[in-house]
N, C-alpha and C. Protein backbone atom coordinates (compact mmCIF):
# COMPACT_ATOMS: atom_id res chain seq x y z
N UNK A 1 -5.44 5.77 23.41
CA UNK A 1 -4.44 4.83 22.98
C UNK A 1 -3.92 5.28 21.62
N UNK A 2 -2.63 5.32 21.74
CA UNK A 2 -1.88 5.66 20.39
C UNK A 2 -1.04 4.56 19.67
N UNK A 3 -1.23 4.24 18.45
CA UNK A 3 -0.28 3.17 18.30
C UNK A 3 0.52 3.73 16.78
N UNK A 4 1.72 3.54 16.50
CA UNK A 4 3.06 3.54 15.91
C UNK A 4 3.46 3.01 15.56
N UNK A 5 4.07 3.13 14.39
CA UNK A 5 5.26 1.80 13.71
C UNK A 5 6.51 2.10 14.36
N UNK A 6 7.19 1.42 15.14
CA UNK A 6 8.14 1.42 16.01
C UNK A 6 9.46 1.69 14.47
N UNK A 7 10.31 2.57 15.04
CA UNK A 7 11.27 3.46 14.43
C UNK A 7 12.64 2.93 15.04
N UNK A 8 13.98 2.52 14.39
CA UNK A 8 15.16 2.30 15.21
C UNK A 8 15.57 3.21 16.63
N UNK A 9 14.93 4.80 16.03
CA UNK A 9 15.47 5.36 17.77
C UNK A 9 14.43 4.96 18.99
N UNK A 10 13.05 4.01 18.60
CA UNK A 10 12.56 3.78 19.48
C UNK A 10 12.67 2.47 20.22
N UNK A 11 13.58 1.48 19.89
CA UNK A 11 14.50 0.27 20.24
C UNK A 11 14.39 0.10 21.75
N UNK A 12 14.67 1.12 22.36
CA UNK A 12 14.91 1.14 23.82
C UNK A 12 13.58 1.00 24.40
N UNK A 13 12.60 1.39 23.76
CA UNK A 13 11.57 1.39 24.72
C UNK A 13 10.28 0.14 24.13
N UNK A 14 11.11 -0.22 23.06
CA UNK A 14 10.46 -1.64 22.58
C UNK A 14 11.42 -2.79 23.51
N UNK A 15 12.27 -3.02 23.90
CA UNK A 15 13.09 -3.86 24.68
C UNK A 15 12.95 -4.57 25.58
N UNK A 16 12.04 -4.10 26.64
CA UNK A 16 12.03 -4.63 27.92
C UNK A 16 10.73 -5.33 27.62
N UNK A 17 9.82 -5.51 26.83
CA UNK A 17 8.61 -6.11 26.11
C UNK A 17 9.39 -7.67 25.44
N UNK A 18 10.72 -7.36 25.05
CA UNK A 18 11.53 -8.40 23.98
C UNK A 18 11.73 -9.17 25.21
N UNK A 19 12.28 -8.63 25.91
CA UNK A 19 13.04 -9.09 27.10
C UNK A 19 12.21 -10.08 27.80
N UNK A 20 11.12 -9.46 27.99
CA UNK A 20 10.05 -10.65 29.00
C UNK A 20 9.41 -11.77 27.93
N UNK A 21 9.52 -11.07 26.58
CA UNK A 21 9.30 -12.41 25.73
C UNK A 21 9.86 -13.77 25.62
N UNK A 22 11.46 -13.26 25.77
CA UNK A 22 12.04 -14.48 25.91
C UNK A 22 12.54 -14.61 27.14
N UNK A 23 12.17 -14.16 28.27
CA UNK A 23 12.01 -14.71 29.78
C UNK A 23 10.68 -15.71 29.62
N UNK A 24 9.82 -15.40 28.96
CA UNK A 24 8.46 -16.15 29.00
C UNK A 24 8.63 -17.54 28.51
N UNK A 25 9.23 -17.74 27.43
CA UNK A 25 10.03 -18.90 26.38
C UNK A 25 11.39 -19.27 27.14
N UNK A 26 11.51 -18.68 28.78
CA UNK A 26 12.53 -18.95 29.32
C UNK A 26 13.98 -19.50 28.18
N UNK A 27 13.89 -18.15 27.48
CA UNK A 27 15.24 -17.92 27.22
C UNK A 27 16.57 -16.97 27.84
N UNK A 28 17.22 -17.33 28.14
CA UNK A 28 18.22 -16.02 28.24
C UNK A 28 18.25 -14.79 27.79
N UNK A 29 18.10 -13.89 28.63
CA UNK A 29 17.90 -12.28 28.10
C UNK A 29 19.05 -12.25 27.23
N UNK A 30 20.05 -11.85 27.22
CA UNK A 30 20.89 -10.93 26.89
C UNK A 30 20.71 -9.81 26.45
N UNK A 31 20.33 -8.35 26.81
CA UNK A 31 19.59 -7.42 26.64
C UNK A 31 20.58 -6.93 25.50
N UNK A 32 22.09 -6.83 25.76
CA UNK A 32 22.71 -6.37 24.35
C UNK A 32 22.46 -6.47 23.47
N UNK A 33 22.57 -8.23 23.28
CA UNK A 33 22.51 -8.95 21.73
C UNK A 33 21.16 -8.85 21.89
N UNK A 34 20.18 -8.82 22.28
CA UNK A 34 19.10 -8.71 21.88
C UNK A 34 18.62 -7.17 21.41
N UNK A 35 18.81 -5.82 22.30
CA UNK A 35 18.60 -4.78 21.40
C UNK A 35 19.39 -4.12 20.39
N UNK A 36 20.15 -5.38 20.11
CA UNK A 36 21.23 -5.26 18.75
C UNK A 36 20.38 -5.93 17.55
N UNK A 37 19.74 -7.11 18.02
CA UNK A 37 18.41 -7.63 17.11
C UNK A 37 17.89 -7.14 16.43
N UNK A 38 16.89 -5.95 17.35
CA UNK A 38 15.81 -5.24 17.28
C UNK A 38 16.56 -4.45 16.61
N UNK A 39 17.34 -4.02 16.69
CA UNK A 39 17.56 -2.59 16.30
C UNK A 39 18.23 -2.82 14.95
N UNK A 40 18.57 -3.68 14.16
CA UNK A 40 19.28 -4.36 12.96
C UNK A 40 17.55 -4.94 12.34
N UNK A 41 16.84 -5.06 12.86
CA UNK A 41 15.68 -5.54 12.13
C UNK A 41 14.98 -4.60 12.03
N UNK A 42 14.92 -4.02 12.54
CA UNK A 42 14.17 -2.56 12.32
C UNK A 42 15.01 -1.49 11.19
N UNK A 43 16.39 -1.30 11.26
CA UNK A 43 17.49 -0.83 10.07
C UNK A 43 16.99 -1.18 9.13
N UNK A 44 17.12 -2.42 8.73
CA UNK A 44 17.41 -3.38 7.44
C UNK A 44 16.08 -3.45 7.30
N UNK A 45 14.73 -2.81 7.44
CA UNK A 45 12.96 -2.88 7.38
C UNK A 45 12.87 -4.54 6.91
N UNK A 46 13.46 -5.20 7.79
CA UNK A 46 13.13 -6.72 8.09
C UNK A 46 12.03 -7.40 8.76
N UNK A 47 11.87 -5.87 9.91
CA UNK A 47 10.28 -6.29 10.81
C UNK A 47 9.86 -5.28 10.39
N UNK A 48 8.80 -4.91 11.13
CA UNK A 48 8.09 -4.38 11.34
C UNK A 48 7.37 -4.29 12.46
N UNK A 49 7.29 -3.38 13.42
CA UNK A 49 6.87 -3.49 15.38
C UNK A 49 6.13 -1.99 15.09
N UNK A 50 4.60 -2.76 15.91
CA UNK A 50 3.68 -1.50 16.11
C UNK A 50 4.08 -1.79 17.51
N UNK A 51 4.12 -0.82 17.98
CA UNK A 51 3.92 -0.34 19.62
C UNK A 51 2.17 0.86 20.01
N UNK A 52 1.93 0.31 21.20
CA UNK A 52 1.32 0.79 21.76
C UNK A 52 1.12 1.78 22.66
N UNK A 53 0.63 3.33 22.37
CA UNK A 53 1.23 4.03 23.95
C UNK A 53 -0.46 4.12 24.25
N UNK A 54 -0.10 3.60 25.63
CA UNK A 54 -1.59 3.72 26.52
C UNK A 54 -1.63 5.86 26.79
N UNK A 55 -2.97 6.22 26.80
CA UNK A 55 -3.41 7.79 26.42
C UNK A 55 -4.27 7.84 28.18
N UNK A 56 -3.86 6.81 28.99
CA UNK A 56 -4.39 7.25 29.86
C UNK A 56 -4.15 8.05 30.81
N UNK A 57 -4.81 8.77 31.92
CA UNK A 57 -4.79 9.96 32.77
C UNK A 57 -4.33 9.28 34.24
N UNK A 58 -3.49 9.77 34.67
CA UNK A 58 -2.13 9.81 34.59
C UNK A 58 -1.58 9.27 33.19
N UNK A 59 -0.30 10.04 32.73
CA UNK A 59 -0.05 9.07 31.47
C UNK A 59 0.68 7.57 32.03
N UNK A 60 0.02 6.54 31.32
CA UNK A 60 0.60 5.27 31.38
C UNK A 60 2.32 4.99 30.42
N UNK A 61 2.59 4.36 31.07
CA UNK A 61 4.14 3.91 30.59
C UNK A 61 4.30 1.98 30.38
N UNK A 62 3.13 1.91 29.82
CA UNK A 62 3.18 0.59 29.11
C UNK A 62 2.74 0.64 27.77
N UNK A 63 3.46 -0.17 27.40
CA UNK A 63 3.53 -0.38 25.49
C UNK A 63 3.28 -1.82 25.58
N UNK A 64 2.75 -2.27 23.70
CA UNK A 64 2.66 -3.78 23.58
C UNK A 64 3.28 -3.56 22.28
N UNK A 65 3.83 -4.71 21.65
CA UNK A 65 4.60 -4.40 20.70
C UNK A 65 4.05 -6.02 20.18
N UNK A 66 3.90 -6.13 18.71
CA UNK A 66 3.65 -7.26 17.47
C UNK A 66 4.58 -6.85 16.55
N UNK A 67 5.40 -7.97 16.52
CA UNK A 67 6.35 -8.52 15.57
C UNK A 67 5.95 -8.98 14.18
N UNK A 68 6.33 -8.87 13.14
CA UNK A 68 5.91 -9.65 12.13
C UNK A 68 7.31 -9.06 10.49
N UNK A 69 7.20 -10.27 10.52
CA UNK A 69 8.42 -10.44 9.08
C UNK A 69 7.55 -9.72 7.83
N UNK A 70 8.28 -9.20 7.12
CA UNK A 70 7.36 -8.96 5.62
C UNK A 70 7.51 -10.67 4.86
């Protein structure tokens, strides 16, 4: 397991994690305005997002991502 401070060019692959967040809080996706969010909070070092890359054999293609404001 590898984990990262999630970087603006990595937006895209923090997203679909955002996405089911606020499917979960049954909000409306809007995947635009939302990886327009992410990606303006991550610019402006407003958040801060560790992501997770699973190191397993086959390689895995799931991430977890924690949010948090300074």
């Amino acid at each position: 397991m590898n984990i990262f401070q999630a970087q603006p060019q990595d937006v895209d692959k923090i997203l679909p994690l955002y996405l089911g967040y606020r499917n979960f809080y049954q909000v409306e996706a809007q995947p635009a305005q939302a990886r327009e969010f992410i990606l303006k909070r991550l610019e402006l070092n407003e958040s801060v997002i560790f992501s997770r890359k699973l190191t397993a054999s086959p390689p895995a293609s799931r991430s977890s991502i924690r949010c948090s404001a300074h």
